[in-house]
Protein backbone atom coordinates (compact mmCIF):
# COMPACT_ATOMS: atom_id res chain seq x y z
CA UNK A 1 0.00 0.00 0.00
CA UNK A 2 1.26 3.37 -1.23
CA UNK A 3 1.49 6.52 1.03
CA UNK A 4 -1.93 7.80 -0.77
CA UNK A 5 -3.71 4.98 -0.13
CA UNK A 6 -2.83 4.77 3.36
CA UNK A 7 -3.81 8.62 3.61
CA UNK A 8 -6.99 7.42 2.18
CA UNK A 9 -7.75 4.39 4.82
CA UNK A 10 -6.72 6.05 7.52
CA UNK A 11 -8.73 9.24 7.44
CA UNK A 12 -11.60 8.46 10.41
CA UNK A 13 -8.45 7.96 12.29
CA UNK A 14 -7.53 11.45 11.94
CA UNK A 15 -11.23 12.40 13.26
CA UNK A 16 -10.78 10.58 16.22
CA UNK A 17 -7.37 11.79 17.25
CA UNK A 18 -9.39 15.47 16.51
CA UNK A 19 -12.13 14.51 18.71
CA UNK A 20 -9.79 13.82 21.88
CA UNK A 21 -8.18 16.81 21.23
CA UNK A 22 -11.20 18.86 20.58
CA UNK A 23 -12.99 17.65 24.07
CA UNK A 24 -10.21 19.56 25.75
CA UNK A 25 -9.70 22.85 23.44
CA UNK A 26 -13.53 22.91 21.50
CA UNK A 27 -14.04 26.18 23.23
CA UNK A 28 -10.74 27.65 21.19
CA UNK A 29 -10.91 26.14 17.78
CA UNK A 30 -13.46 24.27 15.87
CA UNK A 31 -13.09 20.70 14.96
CA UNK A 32 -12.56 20.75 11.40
CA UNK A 33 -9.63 23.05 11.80
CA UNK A 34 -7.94 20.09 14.32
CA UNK A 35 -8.76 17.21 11.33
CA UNK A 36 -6.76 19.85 9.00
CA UNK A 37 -3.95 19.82 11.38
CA UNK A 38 -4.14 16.17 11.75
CA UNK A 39 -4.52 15.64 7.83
CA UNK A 40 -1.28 16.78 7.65
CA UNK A 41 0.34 15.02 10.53
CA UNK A 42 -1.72 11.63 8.59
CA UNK A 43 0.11 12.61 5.15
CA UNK A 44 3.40 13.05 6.81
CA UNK A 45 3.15 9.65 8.65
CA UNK A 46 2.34 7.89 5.44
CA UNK A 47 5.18 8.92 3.83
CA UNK A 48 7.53 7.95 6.62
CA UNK A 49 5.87 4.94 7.45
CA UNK A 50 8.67 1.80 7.59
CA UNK A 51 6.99 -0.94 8.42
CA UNK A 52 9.98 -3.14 9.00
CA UNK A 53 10.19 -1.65 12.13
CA UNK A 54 7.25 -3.75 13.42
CA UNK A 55 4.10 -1.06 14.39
CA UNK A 56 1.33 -1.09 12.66
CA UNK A 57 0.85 2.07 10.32
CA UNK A 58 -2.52 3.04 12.32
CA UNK A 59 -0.55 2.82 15.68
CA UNK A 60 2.69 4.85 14.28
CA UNK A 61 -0.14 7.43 12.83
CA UNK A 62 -1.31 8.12 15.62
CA UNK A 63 0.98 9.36 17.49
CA UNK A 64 2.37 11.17 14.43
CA UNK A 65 -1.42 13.17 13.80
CA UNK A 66 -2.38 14.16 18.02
CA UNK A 67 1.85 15.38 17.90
CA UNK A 68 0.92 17.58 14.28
CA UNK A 69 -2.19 18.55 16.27
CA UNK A 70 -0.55 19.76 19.35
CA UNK A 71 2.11 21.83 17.75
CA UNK A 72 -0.80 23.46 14.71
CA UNK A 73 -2.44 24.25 17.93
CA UNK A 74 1.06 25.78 19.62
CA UNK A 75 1.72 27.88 16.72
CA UNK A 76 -1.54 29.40 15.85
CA UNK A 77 -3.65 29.56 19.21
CA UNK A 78 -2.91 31.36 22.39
CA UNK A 79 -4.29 28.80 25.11
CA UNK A 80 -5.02 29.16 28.46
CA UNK A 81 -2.29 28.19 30.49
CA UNK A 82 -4.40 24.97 32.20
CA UNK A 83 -5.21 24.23 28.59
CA UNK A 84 -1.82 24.33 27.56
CA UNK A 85 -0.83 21.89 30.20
CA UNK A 86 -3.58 19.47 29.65
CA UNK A 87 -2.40 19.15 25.90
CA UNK A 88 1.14 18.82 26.65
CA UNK A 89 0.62 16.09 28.97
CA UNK A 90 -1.44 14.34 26.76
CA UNK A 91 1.31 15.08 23.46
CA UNK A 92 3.90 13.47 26.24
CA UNK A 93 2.19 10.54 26.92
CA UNK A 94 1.36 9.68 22.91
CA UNK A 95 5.36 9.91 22.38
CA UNK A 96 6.68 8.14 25.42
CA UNK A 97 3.18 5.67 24.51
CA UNK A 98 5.16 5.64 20.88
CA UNK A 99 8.42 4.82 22.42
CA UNK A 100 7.50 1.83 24.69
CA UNK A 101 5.51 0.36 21.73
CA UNK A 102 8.89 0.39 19.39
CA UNK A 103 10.31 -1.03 21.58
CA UNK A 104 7.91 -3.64 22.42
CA UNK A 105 7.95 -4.44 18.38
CA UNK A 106 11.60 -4.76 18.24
CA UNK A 107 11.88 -7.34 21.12
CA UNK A 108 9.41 -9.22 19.90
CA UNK A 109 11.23 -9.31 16.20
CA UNK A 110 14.03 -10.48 18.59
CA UNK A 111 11.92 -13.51 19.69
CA UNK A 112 11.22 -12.07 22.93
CA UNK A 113 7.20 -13.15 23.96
CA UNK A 114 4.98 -10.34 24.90
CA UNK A 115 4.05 -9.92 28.88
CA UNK A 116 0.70 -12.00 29.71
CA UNK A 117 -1.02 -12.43 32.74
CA UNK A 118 0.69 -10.21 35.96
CA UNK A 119 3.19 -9.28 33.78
CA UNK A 120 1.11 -7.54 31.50
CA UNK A 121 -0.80 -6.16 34.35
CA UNK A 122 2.21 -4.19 35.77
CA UNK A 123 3.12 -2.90 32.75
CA UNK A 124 -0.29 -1.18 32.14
CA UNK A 125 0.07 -0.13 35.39
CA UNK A 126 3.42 0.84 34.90
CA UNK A 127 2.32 2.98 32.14
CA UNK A 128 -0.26 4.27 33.71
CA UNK A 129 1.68 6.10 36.58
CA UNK A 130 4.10 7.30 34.27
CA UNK A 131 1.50 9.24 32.45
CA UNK A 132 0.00 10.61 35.67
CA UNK A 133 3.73 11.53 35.69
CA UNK A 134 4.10 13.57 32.69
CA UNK A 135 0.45 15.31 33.66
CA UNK A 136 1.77 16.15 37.02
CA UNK A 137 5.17 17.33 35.37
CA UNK A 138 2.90 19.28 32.80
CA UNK A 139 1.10 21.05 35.84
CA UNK A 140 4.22 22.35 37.82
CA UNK A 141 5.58 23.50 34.46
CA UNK A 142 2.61 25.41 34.42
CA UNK A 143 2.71 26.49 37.89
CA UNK A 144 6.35 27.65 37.70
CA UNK A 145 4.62 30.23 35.27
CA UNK A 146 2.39 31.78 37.58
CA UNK A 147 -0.60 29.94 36.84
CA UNK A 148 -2.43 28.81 40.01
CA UNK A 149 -3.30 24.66 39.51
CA UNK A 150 -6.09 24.66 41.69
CA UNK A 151 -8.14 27.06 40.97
CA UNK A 152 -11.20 24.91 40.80
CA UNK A 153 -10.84 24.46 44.52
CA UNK A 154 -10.67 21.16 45.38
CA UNK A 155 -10.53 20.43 49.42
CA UNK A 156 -7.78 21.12 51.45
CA UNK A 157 -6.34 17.76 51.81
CA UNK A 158 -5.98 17.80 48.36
CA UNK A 159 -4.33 20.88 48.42
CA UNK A 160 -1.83 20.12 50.44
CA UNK A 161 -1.38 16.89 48.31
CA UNK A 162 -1.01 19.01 45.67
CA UNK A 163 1.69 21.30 47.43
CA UNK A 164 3.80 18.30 48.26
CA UNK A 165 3.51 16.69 44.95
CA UNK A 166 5.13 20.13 43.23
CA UNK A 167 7.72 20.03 45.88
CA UNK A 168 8.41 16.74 45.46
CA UNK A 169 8.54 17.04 41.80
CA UNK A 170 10.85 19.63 41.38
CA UNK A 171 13.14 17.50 43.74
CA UNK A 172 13.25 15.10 41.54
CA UNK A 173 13.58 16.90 38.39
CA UNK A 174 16.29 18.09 39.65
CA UNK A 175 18.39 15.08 40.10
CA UNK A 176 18.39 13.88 36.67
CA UNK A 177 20.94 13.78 34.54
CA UNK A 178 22.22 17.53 32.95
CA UNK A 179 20.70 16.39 29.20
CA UNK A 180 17.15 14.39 30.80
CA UNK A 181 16.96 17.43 32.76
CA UNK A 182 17.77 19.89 29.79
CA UNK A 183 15.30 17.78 27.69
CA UNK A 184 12.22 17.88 29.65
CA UNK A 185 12.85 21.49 30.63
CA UNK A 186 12.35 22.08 27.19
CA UNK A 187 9.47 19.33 26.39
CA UNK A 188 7.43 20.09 29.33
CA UNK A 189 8.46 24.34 30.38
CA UNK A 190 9.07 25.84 26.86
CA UNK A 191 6.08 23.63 24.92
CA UNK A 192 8.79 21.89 22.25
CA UNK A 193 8.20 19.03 20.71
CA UNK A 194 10.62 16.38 21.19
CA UNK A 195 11.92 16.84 17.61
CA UNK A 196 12.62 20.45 18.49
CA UNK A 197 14.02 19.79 21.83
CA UNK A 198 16.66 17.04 19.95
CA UNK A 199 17.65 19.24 17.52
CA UNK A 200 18.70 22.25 20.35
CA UNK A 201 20.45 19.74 22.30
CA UNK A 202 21.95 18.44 19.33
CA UNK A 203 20.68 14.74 19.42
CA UNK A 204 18.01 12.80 17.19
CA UNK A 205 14.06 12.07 17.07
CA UNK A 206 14.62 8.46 18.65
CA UNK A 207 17.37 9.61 21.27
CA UNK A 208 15.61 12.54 22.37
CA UNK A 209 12.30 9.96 22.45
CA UNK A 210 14.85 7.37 24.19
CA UNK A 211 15.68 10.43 26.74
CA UNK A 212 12.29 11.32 27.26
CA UNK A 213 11.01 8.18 28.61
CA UNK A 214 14.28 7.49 30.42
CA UNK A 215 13.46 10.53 32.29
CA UNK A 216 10.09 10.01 32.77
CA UNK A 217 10.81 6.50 34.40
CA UNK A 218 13.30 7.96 36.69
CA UNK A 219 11.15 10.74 38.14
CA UNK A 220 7.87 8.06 37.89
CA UNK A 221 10.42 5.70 40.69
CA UNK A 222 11.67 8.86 42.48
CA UNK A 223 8.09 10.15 43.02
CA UNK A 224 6.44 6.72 43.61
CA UNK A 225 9.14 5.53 46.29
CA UNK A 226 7.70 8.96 48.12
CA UNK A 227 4.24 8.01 47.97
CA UNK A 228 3.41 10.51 45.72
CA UNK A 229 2.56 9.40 41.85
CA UNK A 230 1.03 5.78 42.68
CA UNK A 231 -1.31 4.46 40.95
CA UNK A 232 -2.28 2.33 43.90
């Protein structure tokens, strides 16, 4: 199957990656301007599509049309900070998502059988609490820029949850190594995309994806051995 025809099979999957996006942002921008952003992200996936590398196209699209959505919306919207955060997190998890399932596809072209049973449990819940990670790293980015998280209120206890977790977090980020650290300063504080963060620390797409999740798993075991970032 050509890169066309794959455009042209894989369109409703471009509608639904706009319809997450456009549950958190509908308020901003209408719909049909997120399946134009993600019509491009679809066309650019297709044509770098390899699929000796073991995912299936629709699973490498997807990542590759929420990521063009995310940055369309970076460069020609002016969020609201919360918003902002929300989307990041979610763009985080879709490439860190992206990274575990290469490398899923290359063990098992290495003969390695997938995880069943509790193994397969732990992972999901592995995965899980790293991407309650990368939200709560999303929302004390946004808090370091002056942008209150709970402003909805919740109850006390909470809030002080909440004041512990940033603490906590920051701790942590702060321990990693210089170019984790460097990397998800720039992911997560200055909005890039992790092709844009590679390139200004002067490593690739898959290292800077490689970095990413490294980082993530060291701050999901730092926050977790604190109590704070379990899934339970």
């Amino acid at each position: 199957m050509d890169a066309r025809e794959l455009v042209e099979t894989h369109l409703e999957l471009v509608r639904k990656a706009a319809g997450v996006i456009h549950r958190r942002v509908g308020q901003y921008i209408e719909f049909d301007e997120l399946v134009a952003l993600g019509n491009a992200g679809l066309a650019e996936a297709a044509a770098r599509f390899d699929p000796k590398r073991g995912a299936s196209f629709s699973t490498f699209a997807w990542y590759r049309v929420q990521g063009a959505i995310v940055d369309g919306l970076r460069r020609s919207t002016h969020l609201p900070r919360r918003t902002w955060a929300k989307l990041v997190a979610l763009r985080a998890a879709s490439e860190y998502l992206e990274h575990r399932s290469e490398r899923d596809a290359g063990a098992a072209k290495s003969g390695v059988a997938p995880p069943t049973g509790p193994e397969a449990l732990a992972r999901v819940k592995e995965a899980m609490s790293a991407i309650r990670t990368m939200y709560m790293t999303s929302l004390e980015a946004m808090h370091d820029a002056g942008e209150e998280i709970a402003s909805d209120a919740p109850p006390t206890e909470e809030q002080v949850d909440t004041k512990r977790m940033s603490s906590k977090l920051r701790e942590a980020l702060d321990t990693l190594p210089d170019k984790e650290r460097a990397l998800m300063t720039k992911h997560y504080y200055e909005g890039k995309n992790l092709v844009e963060a590679g390139t200004e620390l002067g490593i690739s797409k898959s290292w800077a994806s490689r970095l990413h999740a490294q980082a993530v798993e060291r701050l999901r075991g730092m926050l977790e051995d604190d109590g704070v970032g379990s899934t339970g």
